[in-house]
PDB file of N, CA and C in Angstrom:
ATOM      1  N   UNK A   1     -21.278   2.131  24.412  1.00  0.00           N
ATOM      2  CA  UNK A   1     -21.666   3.440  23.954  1.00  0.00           C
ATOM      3  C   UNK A   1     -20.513   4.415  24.214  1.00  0.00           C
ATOM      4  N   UNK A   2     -20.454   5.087  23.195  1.00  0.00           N
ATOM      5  CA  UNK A   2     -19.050   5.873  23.226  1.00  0.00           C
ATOM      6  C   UNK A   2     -19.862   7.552  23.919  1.00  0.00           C
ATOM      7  N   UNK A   3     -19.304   8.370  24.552  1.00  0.00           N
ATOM      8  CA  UNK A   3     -19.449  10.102  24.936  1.00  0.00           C
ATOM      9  C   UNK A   3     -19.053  10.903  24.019  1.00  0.00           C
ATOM     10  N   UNK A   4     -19.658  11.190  23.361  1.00  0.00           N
ATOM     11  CA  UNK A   4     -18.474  12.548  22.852  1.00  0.00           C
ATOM     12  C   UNK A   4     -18.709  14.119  22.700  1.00  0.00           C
ATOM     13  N   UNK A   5     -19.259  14.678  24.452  1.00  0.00           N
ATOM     14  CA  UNK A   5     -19.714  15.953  24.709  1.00  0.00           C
ATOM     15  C   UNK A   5     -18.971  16.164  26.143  1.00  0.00           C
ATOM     16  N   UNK A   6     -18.469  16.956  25.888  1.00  0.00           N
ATOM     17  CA  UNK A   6     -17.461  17.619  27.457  1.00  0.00           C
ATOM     18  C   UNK A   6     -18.251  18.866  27.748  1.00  0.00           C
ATOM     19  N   UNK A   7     -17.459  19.132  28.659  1.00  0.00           N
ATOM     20  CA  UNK A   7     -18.353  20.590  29.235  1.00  0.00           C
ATOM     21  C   UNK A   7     -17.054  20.957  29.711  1.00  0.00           C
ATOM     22  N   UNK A   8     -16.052  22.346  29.168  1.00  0.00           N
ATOM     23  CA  UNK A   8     -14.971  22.809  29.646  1.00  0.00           C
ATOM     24  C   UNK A   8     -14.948  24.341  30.487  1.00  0.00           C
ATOM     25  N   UNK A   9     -14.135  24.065  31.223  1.00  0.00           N
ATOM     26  CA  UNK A   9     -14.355  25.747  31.988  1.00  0.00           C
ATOM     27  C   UNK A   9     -13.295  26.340  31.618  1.00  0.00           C
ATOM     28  N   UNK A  10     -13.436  27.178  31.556  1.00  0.00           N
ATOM     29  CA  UNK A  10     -12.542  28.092  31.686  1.00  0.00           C
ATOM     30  C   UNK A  10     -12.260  29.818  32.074  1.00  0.00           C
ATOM     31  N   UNK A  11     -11.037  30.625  31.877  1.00  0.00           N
ATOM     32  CA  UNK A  11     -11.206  31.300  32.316  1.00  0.00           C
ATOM     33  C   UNK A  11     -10.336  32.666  30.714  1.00  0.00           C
ATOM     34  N   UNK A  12     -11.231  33.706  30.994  1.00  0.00           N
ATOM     35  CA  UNK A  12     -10.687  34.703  29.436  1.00  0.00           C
ATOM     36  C   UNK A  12     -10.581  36.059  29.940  1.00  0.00           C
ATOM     37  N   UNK A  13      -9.991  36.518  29.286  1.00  0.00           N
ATOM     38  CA  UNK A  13     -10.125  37.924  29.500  1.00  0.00           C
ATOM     39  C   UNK A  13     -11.403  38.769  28.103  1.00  0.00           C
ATOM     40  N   UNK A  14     -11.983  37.835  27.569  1.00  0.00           N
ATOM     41  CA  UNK A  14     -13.185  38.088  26.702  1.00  0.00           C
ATOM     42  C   UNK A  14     -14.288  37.752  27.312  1.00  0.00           C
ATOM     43  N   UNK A  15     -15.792  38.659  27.269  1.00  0.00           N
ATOM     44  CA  UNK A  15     -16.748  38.060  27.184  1.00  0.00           C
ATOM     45  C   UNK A  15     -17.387  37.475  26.386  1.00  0.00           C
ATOM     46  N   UNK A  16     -18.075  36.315  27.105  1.00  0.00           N
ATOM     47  CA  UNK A  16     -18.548  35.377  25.920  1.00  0.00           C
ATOM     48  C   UNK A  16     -20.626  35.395  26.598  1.00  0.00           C
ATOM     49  N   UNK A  17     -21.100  35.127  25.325  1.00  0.00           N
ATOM     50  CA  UNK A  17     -22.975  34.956  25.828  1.00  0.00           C
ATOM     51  C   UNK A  17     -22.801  33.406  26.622  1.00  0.00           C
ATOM     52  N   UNK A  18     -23.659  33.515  27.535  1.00  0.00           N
ATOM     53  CA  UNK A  18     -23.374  31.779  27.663  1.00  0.00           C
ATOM     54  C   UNK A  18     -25.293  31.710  27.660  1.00  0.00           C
ATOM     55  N   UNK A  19     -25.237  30.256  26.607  1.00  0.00           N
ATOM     56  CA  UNK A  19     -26.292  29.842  26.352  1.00  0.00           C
ATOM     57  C   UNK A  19     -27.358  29.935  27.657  1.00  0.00           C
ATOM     58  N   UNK A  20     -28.708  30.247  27.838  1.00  0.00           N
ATOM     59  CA  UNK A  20     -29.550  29.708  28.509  1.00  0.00           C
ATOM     60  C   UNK A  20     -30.315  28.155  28.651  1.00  0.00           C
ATOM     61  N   UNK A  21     -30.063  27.117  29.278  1.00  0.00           N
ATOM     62  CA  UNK A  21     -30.683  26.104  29.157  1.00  0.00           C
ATOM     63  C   UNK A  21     -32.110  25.754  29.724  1.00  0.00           C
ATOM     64  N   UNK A  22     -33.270  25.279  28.648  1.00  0.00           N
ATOM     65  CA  UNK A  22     -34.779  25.563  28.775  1.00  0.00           C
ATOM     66  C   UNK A  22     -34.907  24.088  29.051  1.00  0.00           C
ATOM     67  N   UNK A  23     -35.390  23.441  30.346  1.00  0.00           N
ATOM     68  CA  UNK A  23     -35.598  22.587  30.221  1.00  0.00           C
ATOM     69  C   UNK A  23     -37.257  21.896  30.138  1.00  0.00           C
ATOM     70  N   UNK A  24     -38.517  22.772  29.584  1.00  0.00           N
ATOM     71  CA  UNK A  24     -39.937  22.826  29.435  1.00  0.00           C
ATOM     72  C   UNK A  24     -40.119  22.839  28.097  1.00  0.00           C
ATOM     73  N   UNK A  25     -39.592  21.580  27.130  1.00  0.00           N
ATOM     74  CA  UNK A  25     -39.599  21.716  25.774  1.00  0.00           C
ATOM     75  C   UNK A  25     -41.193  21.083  25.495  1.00  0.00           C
ATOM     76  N   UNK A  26     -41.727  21.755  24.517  1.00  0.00           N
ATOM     77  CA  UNK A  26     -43.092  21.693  24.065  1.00  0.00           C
ATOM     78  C   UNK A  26     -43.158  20.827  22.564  1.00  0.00           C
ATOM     79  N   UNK A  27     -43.906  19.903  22.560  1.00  0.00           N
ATOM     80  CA  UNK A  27     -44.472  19.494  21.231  1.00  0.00           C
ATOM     81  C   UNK A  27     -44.487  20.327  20.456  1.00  0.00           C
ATOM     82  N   UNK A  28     -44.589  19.922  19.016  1.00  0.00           N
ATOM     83  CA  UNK A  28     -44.400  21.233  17.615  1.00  0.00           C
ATOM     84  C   UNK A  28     -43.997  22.273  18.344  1.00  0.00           C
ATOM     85  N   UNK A  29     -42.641  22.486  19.225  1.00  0.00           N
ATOM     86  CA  UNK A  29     -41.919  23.667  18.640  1.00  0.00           C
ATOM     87  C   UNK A  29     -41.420  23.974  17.972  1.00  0.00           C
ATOM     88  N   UNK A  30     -41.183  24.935  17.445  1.00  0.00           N
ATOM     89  CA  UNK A  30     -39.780  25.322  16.394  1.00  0.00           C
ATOM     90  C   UNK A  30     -38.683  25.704  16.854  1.00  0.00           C
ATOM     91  N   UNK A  31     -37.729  24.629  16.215  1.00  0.00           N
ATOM     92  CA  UNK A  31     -36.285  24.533  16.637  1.00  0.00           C
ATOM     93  C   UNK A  31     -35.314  24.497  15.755  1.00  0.00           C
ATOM     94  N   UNK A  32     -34.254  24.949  16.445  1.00  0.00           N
ATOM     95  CA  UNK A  32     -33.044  24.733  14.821  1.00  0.00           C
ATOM     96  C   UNK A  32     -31.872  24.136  15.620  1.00  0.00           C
ATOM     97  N   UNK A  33     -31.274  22.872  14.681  1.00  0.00           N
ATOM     98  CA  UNK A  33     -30.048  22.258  14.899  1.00  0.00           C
ATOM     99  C   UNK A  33     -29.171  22.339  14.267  1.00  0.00           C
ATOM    100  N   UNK A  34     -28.281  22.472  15.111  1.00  0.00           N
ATOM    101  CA  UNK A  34     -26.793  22.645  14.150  1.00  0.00           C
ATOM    102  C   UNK A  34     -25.955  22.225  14.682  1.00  0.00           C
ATOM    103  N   UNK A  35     -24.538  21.919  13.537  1.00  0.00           N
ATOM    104  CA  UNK A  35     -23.239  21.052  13.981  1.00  0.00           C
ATOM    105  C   UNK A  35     -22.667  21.334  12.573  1.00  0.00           C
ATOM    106  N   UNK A  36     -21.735  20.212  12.453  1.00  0.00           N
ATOM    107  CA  UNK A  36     -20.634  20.791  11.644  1.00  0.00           C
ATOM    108  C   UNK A  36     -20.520  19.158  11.164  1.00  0.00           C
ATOM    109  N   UNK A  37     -21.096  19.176  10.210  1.00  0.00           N
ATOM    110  CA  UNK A  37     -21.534  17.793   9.544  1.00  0.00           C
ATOM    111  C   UNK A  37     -20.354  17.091   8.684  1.00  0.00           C
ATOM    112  N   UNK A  38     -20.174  15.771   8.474  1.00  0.00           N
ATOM    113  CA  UNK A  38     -18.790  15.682   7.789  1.00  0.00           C
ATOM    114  C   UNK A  38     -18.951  16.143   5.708  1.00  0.00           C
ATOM    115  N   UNK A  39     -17.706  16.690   5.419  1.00  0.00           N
ATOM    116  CA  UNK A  39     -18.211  16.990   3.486  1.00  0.00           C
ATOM    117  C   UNK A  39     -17.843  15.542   2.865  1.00  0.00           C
ATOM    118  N   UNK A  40     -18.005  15.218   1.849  1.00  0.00           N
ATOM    119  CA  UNK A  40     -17.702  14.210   0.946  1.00  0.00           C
ATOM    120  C   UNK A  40     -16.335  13.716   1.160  1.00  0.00           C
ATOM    121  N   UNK A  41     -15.448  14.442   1.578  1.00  0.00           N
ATOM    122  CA  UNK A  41     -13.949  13.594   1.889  1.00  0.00           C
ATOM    123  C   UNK A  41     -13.880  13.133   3.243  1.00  0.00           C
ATOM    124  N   UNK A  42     -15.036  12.899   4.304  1.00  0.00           N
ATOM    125  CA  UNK A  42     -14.826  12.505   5.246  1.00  0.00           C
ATOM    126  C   UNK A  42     -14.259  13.573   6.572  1.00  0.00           C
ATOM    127  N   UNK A  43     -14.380  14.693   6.190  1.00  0.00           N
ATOM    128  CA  UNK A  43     -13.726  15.778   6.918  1.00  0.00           C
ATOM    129  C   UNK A  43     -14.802  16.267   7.657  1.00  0.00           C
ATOM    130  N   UNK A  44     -14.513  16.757   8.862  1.00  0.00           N
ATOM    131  CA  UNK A  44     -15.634  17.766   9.272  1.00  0.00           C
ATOM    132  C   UNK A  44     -16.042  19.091   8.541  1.00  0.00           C
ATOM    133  N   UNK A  45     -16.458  19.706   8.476  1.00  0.00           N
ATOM    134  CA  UNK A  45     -16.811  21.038   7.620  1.00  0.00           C
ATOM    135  C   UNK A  45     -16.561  22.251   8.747  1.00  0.00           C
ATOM    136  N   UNK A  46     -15.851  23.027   8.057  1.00  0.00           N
ATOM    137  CA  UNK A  46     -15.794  24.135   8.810  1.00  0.00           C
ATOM    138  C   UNK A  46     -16.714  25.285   9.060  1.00  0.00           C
ATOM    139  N   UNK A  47     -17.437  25.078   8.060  1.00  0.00           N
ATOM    140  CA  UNK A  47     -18.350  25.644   8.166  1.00  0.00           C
ATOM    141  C   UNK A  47     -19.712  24.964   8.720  1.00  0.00           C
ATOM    142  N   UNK A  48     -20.307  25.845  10.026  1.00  0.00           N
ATOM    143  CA  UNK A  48     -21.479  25.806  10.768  1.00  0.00           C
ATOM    144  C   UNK A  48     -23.077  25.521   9.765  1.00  0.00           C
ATOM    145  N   UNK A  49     -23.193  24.271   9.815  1.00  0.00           N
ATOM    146  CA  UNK A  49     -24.647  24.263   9.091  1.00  0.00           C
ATOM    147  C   UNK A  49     -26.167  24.117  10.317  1.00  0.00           C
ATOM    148  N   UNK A  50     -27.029  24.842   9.875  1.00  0.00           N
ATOM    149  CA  UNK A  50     -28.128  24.908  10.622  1.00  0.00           C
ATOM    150  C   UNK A  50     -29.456  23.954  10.063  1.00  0.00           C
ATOM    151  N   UNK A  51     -30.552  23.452  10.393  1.00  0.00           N
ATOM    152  CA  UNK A  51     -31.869  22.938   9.710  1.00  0.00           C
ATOM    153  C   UNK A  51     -32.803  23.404  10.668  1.00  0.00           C
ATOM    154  N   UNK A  52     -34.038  23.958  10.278  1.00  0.00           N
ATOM    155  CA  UNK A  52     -34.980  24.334  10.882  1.00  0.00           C
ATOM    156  C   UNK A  52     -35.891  23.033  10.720  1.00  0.00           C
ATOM    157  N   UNK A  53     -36.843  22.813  11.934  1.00  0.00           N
ATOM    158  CA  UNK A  53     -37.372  21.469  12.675  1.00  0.00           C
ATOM    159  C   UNK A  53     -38.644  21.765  13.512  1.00  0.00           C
ATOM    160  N   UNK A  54     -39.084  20.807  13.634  1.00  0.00           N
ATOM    161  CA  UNK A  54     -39.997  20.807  14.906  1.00  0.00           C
ATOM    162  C   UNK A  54     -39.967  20.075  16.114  1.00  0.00           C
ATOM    163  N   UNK A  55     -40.635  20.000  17.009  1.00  0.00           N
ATOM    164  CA  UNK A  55     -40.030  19.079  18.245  1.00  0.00           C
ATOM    165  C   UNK A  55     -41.358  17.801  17.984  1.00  0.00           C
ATOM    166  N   UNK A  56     -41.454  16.579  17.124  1.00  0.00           N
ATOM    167  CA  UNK A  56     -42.153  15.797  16.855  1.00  0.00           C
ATOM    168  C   UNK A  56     -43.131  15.099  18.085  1.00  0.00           C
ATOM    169  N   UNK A  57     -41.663  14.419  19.146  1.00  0.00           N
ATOM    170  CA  UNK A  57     -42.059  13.287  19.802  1.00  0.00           C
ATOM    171  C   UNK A  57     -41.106  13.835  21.265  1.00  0.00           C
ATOM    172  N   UNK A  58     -41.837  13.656  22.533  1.00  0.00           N
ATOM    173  CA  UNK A  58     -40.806  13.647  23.901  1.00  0.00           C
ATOM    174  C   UNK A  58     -41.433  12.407  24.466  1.00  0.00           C
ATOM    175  N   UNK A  59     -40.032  11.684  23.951  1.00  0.00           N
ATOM    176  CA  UNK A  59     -40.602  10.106  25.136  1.00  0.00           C
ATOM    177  C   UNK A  59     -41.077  10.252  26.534  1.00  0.00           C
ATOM    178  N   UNK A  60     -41.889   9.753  27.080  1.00  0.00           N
ATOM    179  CA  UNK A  60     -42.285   9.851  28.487  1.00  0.00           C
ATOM    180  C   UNK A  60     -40.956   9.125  29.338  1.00  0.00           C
ATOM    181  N   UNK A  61     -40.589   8.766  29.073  1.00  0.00           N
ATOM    182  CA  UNK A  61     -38.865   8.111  29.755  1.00  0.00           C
ATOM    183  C   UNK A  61     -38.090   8.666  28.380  1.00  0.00           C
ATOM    184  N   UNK A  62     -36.443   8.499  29.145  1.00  0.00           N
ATOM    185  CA  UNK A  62     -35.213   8.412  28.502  1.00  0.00           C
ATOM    186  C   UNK A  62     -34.988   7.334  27.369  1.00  0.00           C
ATOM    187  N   UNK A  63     -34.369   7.331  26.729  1.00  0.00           N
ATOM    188  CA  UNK A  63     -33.327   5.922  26.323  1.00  0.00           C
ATOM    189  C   UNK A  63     -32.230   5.970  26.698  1.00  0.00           C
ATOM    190  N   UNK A  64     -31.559   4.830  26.639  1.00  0.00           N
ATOM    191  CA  UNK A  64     -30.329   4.864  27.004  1.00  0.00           C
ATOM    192  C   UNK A  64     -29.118   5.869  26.666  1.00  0.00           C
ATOM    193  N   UNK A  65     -28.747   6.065  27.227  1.00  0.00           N
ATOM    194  CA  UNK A  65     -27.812   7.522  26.760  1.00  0.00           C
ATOM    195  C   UNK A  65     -28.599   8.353  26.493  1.00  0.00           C
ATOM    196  N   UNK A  66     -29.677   9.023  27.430  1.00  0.00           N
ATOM    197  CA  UNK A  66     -30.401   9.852  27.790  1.00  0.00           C
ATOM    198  C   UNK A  66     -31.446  10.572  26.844  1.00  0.00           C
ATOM    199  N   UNK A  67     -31.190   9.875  25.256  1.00  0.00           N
ATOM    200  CA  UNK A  67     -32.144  10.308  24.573  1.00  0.00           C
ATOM    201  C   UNK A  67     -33.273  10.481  25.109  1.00  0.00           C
ATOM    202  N   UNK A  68     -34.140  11.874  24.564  1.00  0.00           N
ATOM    203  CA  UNK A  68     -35.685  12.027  25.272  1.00  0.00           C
ATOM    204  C   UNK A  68     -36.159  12.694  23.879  1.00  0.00           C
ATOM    205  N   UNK A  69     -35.891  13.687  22.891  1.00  0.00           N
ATOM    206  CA  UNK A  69     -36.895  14.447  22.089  1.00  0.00           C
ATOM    207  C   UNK A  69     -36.455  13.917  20.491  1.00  0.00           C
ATOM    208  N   UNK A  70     -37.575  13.781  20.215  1.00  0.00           N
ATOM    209  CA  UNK A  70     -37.734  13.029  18.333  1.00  0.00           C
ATOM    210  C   UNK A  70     -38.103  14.422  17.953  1.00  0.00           C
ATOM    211  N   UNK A  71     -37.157  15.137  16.604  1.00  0.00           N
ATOM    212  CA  UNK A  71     -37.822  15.898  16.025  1.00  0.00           C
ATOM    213  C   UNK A  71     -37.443  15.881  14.378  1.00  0.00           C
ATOM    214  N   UNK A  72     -38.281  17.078  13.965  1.00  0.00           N
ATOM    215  CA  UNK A  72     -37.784  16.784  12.109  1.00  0.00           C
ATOM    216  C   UNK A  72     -36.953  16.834  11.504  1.00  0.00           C
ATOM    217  N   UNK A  73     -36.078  17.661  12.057  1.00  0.00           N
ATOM    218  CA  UNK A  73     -34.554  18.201  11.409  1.00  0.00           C
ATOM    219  C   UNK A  73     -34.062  17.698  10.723  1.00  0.00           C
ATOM    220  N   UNK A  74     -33.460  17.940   9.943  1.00  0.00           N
ATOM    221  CA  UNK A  74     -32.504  16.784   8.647  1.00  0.00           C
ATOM    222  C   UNK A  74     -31.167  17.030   9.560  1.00  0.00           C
ATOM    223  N   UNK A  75     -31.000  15.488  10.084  1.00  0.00           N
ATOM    224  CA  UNK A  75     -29.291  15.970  10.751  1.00  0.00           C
ATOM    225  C   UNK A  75     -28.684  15.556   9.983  1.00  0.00           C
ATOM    226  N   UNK A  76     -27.377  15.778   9.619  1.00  0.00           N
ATOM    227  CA  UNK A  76     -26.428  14.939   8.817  1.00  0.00           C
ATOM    228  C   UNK A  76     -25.172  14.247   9.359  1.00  0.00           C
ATOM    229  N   UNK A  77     -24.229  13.204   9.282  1.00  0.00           N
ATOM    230  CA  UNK A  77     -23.221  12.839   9.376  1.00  0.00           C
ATOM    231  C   UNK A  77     -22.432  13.723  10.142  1.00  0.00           C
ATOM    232  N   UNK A  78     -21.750  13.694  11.620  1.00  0.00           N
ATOM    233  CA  UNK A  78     -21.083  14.536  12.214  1.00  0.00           C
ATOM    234  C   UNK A  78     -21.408  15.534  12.762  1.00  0.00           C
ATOM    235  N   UNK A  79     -23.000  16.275  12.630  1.00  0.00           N
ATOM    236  CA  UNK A  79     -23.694  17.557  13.512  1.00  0.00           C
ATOM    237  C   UNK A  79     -23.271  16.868  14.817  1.00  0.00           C
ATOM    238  N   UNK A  80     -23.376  15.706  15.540  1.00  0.00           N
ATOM    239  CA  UNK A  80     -23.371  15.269  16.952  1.00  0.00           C
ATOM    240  C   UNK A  80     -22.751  16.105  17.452  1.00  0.00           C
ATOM    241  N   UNK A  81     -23.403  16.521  18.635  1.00  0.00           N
ATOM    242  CA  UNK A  81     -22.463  17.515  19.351  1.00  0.00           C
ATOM    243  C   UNK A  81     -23.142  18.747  19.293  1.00  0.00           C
ATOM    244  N   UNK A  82     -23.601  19.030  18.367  1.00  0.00           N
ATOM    245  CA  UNK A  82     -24.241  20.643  18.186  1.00  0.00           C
ATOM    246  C   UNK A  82     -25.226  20.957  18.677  1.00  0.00           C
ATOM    247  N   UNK A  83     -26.064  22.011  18.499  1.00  0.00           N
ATOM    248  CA  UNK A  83     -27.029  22.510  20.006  1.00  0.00           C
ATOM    249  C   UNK A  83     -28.278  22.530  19.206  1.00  0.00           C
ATOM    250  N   UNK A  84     -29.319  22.136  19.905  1.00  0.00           N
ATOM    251  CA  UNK A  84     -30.867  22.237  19.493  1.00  0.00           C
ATOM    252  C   UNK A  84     -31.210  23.344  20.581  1.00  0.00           C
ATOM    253  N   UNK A  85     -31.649  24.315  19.627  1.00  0.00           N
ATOM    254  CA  UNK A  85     -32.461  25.541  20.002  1.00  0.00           C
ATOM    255  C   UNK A  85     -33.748  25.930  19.724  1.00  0.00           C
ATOM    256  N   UNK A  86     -34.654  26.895  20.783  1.00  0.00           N
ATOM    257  CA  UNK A  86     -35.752  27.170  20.619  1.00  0.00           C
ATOM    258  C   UNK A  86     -35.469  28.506  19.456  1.00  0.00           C
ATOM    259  N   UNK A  87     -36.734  28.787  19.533  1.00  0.00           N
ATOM    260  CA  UNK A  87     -37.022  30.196  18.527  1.00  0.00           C
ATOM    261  C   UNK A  87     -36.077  31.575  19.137  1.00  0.00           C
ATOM    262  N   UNK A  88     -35.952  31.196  20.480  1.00  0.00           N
ATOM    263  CA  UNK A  88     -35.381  32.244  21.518  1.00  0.00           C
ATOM    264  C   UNK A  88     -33.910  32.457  21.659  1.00  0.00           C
ATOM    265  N   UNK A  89     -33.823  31.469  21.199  1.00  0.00           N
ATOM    266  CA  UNK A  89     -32.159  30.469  21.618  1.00  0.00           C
ATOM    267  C   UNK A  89     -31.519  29.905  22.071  1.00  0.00           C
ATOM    268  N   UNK A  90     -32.376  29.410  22.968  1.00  0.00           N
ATOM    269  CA  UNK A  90     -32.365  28.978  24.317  1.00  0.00           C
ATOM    270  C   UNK A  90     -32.326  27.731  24.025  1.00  0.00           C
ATOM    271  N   UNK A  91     -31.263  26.860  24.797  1.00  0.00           N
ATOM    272  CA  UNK A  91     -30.955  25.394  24.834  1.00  0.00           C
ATOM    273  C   UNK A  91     -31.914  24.127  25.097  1.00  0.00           C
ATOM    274  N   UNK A  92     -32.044  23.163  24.179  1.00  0.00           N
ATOM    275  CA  UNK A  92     -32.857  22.592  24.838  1.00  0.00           C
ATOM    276  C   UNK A  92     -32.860  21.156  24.506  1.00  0.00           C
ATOM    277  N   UNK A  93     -31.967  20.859  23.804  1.00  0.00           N
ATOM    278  CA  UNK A  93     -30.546  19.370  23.945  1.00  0.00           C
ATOM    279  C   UNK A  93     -29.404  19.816  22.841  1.00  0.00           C
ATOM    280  N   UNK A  94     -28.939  18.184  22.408  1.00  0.00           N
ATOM    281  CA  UNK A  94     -27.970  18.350  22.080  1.00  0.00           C
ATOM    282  C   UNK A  94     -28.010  16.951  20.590  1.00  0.00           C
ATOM    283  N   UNK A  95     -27.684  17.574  19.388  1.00  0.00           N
ATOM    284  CA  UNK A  95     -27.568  16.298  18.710  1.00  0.00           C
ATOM    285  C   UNK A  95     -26.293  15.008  18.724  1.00  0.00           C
ATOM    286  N   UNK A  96     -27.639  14.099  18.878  1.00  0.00           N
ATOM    287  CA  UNK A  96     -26.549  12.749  19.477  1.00  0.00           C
ATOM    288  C   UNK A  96     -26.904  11.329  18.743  1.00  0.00           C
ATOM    289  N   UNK A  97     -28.440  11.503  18.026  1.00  0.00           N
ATOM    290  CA  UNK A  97     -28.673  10.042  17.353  1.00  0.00           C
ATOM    291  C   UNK A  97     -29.176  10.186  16.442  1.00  0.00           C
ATOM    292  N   UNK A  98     -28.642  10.116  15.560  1.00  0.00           N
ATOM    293  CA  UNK A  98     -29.546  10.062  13.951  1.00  0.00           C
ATOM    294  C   UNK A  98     -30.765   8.542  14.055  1.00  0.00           C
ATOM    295  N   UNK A  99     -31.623   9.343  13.142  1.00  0.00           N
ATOM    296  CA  UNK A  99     -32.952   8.366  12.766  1.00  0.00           C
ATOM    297  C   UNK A  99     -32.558   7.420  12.682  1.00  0.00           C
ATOM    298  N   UNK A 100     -31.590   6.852  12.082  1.00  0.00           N
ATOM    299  CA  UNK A 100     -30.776   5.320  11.641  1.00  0.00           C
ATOM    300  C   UNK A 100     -29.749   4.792  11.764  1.00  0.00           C
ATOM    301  N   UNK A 101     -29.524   4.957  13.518  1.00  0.00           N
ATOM    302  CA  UNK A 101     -28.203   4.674  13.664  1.00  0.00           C
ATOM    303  C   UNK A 101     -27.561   2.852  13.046  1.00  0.00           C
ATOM    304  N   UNK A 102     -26.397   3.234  12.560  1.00  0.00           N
ATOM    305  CA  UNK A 102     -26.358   1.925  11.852  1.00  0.00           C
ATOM    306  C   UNK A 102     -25.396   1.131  12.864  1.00  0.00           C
ATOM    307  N   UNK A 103     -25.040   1.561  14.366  1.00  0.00           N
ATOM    308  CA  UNK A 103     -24.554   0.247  15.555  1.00  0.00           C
ATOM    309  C   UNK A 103     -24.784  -0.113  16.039  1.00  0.00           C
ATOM    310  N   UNK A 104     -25.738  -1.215  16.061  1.00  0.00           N
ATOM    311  CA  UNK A 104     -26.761  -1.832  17.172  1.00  0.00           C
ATOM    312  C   UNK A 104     -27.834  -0.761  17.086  1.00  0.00           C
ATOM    313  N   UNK A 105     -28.990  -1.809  18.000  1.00  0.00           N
ATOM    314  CA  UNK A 105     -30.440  -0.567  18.459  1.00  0.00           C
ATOM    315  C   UNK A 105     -30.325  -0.132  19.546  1.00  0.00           C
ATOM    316  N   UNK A 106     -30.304   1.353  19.326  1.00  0.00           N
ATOM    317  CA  UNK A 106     -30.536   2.610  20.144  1.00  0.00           C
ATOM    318  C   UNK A 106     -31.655   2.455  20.927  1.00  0.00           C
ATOM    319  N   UNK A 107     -32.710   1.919  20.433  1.00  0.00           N
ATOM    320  CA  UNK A 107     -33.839   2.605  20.688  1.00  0.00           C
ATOM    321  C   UNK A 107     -34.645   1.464  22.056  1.00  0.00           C
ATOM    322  N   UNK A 108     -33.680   1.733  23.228  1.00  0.00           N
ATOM    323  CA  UNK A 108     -34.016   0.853  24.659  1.00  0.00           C
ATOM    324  C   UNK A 108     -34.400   1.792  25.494  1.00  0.00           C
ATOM    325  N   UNK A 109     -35.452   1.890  26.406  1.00  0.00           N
ATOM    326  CA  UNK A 109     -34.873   2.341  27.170  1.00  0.00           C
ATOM    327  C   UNK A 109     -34.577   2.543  28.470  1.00  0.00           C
ATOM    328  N   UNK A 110     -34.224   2.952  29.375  1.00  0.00           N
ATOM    329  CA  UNK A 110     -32.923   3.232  30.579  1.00  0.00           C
ATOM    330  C   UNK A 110     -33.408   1.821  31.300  1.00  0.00           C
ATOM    331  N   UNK A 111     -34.462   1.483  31.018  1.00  0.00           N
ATOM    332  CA  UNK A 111     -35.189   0.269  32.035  1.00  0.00           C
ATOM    333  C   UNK A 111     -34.813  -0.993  31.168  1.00  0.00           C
ATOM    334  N   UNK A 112     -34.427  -0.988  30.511  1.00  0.00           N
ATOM    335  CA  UNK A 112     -34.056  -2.371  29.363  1.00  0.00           C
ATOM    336  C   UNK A 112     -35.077  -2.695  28.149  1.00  0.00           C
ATOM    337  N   UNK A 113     -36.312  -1.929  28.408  1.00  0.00           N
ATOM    338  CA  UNK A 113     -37.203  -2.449  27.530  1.00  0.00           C
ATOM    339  C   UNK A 113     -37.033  -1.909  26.103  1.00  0.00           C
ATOM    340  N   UNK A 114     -37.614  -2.933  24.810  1.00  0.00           N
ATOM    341  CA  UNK A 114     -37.213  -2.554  23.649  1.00  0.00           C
ATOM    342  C   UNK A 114     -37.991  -1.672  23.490  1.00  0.00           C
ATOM    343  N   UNK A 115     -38.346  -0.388  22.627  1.00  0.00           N
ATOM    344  CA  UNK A 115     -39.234  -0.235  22.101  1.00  0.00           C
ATOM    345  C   UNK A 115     -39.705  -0.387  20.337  1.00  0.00           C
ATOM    346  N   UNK A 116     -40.715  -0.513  20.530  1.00  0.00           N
ATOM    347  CA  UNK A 116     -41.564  -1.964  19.244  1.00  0.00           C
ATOM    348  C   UNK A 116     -41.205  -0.736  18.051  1.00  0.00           C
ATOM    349  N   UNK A 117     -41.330  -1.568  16.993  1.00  0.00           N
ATOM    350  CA  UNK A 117     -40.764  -0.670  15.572  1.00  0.00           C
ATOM    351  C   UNK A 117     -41.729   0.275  14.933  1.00  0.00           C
ATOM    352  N   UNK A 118     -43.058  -0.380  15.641  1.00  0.00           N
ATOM    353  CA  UNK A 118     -44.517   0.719  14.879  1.00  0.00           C
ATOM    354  C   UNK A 118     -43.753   2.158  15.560  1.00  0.00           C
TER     355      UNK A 118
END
């Protein structure tokens, strides 16, 4: 399994908002995800795309690589990385697995067990 989320510090002579992180996420909330999805030539897009969602499913355990919340969002190709927010704005993961990942199954979890395809 590859990482590809850092957390950098630093230091500015600008202020910046820094996100609030909510960690009491609720069934059917409303949420919006966003990232920067790849365009038709394989490029990232520079431009910021958003999808409004709901929060479907919170596994009672993790999966591996810490997946925990199933929701509706249409993610696309390359959002990974971008922030799932409440109505508030407030943080409350991060997109990391599309519905169909096509490298091996995702869907273990942290304890080894499969979970069944229903």
């Amino acid at each position: 399994m590859v990482d590809d989320l850092a957390l950098l510090k630093f230091s500015s002579q600008e202020k910046y908002n820094v996100v609030k992180i909510k960690n009491d996420v609720q069934k059917n909330e409303k949420i919006l995800a966003t990232g920067f999805p790849f365009q038709d030539n394989f490029t990232q897009s520079p431009q910021l795309k958003y999808t409004m969602g709901y929060v479907k499913k919170i596994l009672h355990q993790p999966l591996i690589g810490g997946y925990q919340l199933g929701y509706s969002n249409n993610i696309y190709s390359g959002m990974s990385g971008g922030s799932i927010l409440n109505e508030k704005g407030e943080l409350i993961g991060i997109n990391a697995l599309g519905s169909y990942p096509f490298l091996g199954n995702h869907y273990i979890y942290q304890n080894g067990t499969i979970i069944s395809e229903k």
